[in-house]
Protein backbone atom coordinates (compact mmCIF):
# COMPACT_ATOMS: atom_id res chain seq x y z
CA UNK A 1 -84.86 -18.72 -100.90
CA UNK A 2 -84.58 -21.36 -103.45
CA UNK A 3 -86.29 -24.59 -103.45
CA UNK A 4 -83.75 -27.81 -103.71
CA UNK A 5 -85.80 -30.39 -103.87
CA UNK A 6 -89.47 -29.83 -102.87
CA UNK A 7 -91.40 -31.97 -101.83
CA UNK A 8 -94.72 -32.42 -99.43
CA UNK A 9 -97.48 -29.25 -99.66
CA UNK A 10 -100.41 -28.14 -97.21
CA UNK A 11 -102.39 -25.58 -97.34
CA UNK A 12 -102.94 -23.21 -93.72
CA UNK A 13 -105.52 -21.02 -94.62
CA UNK A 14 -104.16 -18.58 -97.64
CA UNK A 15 -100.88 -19.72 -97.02
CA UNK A 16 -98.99 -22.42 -98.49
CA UNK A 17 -95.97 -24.78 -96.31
CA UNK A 18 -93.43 -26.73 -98.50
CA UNK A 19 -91.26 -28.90 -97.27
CA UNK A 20 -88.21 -29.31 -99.03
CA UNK A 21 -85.41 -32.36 -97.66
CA UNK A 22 -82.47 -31.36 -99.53
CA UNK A 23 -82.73 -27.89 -97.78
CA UNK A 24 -83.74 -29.21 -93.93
CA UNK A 25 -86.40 -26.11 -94.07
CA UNK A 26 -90.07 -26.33 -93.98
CA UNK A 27 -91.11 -23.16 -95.98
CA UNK A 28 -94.19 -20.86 -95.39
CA UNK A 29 -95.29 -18.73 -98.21
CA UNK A 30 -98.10 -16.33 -97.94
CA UNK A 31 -100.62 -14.79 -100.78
CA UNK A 32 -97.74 -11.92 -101.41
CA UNK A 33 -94.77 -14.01 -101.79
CA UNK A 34 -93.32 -13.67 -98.69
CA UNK A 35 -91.25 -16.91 -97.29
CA UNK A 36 -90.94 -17.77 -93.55
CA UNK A 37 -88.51 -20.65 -92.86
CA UNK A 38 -87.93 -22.97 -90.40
CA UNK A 39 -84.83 -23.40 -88.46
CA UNK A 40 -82.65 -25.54 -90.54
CA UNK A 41 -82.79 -28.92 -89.70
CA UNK A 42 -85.62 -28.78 -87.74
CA UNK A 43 -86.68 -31.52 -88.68
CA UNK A 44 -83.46 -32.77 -90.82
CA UNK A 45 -85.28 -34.53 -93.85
CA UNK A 46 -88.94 -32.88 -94.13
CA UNK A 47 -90.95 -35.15 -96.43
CA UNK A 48 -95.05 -35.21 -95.13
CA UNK A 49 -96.47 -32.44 -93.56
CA UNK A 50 -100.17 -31.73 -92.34
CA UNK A 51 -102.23 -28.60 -90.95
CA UNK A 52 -103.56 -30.03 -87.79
CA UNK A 53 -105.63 -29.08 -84.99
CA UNK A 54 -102.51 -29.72 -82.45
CA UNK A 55 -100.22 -27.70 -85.00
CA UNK A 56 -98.05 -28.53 -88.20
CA UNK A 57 -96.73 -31.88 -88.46
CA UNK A 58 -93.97 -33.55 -90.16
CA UNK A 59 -92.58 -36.73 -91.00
CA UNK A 60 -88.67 -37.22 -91.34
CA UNK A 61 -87.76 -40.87 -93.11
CA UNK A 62 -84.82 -40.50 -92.48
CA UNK A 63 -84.47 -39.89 -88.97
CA UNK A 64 -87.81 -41.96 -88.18
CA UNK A 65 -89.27 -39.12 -86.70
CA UNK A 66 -92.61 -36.95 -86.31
CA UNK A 67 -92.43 -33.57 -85.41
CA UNK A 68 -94.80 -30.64 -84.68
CA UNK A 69 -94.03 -27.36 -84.98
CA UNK A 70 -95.97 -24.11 -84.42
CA UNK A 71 -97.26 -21.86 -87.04
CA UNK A 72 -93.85 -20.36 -87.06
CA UNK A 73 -92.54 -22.83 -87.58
CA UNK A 74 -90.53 -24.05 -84.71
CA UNK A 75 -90.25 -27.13 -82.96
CA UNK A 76 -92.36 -27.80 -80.04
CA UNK A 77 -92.18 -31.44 -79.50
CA UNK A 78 -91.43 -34.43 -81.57
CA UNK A 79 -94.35 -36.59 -81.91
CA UNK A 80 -93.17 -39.90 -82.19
CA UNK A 81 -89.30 -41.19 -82.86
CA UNK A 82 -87.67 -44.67 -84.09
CA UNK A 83 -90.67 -45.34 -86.91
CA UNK A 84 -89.81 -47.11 -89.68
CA UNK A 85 -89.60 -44.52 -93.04
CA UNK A 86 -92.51 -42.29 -92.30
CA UNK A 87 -93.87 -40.30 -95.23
CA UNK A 88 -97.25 -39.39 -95.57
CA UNK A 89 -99.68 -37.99 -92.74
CA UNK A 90 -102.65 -36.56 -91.79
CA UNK A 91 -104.90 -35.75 -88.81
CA UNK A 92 -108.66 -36.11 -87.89
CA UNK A 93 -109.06 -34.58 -84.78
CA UNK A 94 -106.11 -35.33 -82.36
CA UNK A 95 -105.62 -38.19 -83.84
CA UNK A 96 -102.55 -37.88 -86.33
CA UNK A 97 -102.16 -40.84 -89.08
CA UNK A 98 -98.56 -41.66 -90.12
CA UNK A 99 -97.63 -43.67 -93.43
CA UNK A 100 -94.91 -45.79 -91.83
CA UNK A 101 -93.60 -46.97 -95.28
CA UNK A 102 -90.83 -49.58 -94.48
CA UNK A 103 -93.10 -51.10 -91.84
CA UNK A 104 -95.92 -51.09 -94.42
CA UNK A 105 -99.23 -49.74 -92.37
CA UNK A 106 -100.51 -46.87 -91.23
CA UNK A 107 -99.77 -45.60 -87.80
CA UNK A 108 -102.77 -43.53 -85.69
CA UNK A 109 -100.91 -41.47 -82.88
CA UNK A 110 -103.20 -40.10 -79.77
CA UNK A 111 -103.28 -37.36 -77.80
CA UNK A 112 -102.50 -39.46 -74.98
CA UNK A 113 -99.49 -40.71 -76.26
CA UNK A 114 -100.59 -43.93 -77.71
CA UNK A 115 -100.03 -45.70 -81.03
CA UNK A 116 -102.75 -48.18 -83.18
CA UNK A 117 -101.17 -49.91 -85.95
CA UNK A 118 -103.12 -50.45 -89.16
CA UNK A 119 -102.36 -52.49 -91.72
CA UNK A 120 -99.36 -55.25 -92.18
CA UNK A 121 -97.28 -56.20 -95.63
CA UNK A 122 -99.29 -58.01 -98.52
CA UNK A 123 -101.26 -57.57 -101.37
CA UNK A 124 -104.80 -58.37 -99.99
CA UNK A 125 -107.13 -55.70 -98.90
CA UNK A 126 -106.05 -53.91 -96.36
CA UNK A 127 -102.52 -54.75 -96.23
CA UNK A 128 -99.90 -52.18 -98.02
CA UNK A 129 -96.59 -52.70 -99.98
CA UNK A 130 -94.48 -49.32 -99.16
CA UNK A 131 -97.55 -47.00 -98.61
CA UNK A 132 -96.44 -43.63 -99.06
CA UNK A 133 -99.46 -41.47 -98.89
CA UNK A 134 -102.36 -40.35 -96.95
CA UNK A 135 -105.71 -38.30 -97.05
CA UNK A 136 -108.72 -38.34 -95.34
CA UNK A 137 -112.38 -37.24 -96.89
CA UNK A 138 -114.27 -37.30 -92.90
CA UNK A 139 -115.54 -40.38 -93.25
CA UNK A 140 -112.58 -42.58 -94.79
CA UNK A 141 -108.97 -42.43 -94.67
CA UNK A 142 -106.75 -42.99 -98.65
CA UNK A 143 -104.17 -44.46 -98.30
CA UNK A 144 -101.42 -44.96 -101.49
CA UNK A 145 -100.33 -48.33 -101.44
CA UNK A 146 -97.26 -47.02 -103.93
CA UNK A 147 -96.00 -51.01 -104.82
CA UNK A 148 -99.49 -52.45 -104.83
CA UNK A 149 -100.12 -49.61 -107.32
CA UNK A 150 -103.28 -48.84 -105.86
CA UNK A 151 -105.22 -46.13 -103.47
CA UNK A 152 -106.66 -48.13 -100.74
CA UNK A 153 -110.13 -46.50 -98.87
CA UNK A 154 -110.43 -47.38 -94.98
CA UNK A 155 -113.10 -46.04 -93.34
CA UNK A 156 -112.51 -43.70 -89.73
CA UNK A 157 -112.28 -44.74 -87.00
CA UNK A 158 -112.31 -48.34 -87.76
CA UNK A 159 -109.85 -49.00 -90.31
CA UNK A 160 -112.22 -51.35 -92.06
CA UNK A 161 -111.56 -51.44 -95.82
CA UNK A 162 -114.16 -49.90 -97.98
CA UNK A 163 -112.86 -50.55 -101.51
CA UNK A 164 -109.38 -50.01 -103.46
CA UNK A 165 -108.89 -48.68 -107.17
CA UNK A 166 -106.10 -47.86 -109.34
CA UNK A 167 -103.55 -51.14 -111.27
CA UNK A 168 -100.56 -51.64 -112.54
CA UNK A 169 -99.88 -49.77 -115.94
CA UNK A 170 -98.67 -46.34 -117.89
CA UNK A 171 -102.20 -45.92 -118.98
CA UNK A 172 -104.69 -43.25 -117.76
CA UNK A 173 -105.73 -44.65 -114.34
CA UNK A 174 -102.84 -47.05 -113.28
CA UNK A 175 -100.75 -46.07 -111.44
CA UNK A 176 -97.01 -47.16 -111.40
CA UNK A 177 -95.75 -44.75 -108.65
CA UNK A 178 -98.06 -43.10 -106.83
CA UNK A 179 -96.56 -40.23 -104.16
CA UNK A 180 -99.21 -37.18 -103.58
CA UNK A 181 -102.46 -37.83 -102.67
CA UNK A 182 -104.99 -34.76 -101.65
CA UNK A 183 -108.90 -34.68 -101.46
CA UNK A 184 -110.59 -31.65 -102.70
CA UNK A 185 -114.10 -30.43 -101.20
CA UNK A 186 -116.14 -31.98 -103.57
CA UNK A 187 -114.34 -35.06 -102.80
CA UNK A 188 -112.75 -36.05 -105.87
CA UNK A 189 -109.62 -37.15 -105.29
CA UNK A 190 -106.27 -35.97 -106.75
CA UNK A 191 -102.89 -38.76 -107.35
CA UNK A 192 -99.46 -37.47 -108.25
CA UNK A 193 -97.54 -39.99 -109.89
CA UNK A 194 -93.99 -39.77 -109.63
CA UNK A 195 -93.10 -42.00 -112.28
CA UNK A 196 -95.24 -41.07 -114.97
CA UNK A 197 -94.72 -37.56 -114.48
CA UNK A 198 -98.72 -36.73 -114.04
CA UNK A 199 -101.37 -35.95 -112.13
CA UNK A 200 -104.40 -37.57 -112.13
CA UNK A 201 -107.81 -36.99 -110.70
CA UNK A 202 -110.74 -39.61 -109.59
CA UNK A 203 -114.25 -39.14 -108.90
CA UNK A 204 -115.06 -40.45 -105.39
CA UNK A 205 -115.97 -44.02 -106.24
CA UNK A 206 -112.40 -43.79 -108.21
CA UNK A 207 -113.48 -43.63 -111.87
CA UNK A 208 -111.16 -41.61 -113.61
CA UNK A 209 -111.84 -37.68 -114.58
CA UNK A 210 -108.58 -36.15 -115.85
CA UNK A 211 -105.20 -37.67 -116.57
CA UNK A 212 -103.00 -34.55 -116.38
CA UNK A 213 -99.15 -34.23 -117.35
CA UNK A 214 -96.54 -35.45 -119.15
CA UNK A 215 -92.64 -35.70 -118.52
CA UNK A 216 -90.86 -31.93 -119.10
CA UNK A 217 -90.50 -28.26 -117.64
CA UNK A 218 -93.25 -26.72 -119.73
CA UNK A 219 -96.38 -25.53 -118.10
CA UNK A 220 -98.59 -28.81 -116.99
CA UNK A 221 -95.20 -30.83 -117.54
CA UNK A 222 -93.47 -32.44 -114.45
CA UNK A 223 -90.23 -33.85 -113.13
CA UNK A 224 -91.37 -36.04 -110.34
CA UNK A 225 -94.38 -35.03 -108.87
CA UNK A 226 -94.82 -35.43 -105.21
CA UNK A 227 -97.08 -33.57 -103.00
CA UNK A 228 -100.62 -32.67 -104.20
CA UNK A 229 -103.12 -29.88 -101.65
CA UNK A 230 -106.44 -29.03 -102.26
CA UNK A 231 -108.26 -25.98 -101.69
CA UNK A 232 -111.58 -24.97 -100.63
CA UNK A 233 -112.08 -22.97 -103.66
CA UNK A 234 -110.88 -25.38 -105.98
CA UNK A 235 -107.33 -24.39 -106.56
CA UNK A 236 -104.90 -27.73 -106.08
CA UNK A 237 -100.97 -27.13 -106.09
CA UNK A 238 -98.42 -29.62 -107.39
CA UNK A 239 -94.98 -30.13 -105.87
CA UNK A 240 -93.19 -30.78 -109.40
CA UNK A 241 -90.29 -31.64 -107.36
CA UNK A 242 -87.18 -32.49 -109.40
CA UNK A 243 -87.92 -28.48 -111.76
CA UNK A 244 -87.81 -27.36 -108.59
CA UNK A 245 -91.29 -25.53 -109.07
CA UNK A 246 -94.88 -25.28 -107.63
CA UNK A 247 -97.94 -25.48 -110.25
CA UNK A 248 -101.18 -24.37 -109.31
CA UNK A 249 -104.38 -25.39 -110.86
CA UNK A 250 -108.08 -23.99 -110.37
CA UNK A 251 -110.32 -26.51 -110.81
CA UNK A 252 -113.42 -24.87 -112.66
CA UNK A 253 -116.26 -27.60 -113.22
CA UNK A 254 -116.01 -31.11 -111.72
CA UNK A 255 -113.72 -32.89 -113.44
CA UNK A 256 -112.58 -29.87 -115.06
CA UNK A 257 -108.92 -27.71 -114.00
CA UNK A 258 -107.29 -24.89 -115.85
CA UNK A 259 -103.65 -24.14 -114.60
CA UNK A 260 -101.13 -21.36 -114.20
């Protein structure tokens, strides 16, 4: 199997899931190298996908779908249908949080079938311009708010806004286009900017640590970075989408990351 066009990453345990749209196939790939793929099509356009306690979810923008799958991969039900672009997701619980880009908010799904909406278009805090990105830290969802260049901190369960950080710019820090967004277990938080062609990561009050990346197929050089996973032990893996690669980086010392 060949990657086309990578694109969203989770960790499950050692192993790694890809998802890759141009394909159709989610892709499982454990510590030796060996690849497990979902049916094809299954879903269609696999962008988002989380490790949750309910199973493996994924988002399909193109269909406006959310599906969950089991650990081989197959389809068991689809979550939620006729949403407006949905990208990024993650889960807390039950409780399974879908970046609805086009519709510009965050959507919680329940085990019970219902739907909170959070969020609206706008610039203020707490509204979203094309999110496209979610993580959660326990105690806060972050949420890329990709066209008000910005990551956006809500806390859980609320949805109250805690803070925002990140600005317009091709400087370390701003962030033009963000797409990944992962939290690692010290809770430093890691961007992938899509437009830039770097990585970036933040302390958890969002001061800037490392500014990692430039535009190219070398090692640490990207071609549209999208999906960024953490790891308990400090290794974080980089969707470098358009070289059709995955990079992995172990993060040493805080603030700190070697790669390979």
């Amino acid at each position: 199997f060949a990657f086309r066009r990578p694109y969203g990453v989770a960790w499950d345990g050692e192993d790694l899931l890809i998802t890759d749209p141009d394909a159709g196939r989610v892709a499982r790939i454990d510590p030796r190298g060996r690849i497990r793929l979902s049916p094809e099509g299954t879903p269609a356009n696999p962008i988002g996908l989380a490790v949750c306690d309910i199973g493996i979810v994924v988002t399909d923008p193109v269909e406006g779908k959310v599906a969950l799958l089991n650990p081989e991969l197959r389809l068991v039900r689809w979550l939620a249908e006729g949403l407006r672009r949905p990208t990024g997701v993650a889960c807390d619980g039950d409780r399974v949080f879908v970046v609805e880009t086009a519709a510009h908010r965050v959507l919680v799904l329940t085990p019970e079938g219902g739907r909170e909406a959070l969020g609206e278009r706008g610039t203020e805090a707490g509204s979203f311009n094309f999110p496209t990105s979610i993580a959660l830290d326990g105690q806060a969802m972050l949420i890329g708010d990709t066209l008000n260049f910005r990551i956006q901190r809500l806390a859980l369960p609320t949805g109250n806004v805690l803070g925002n950080f990140g600005r317009l710019g091709d400087s370390p820090g701003e962030m033009p286009r963000t797409k990944g967004l992962a939290v690692d277990s010290a809770g430093q938080i890691w961007v992938a900017d899509a437009h830039l062609d770097r990585v970036t990561l933040y302390a958890p009050d969002g001061k800037l640590l490392i500014s990692l990346g430039s535009h190219g197929n070398d090692w640490a050089q990207f071609s549209f970075p999208a999906g960024v996973a953490a790891h308990p032990d400090g290794r974080v893996v980089v969707v470098d989408s358009f070289n059709r690669r995955l990079q992995v980086f172990q993060l040493v010392a805080p603030g700190l990351a070697r790669g390979s």
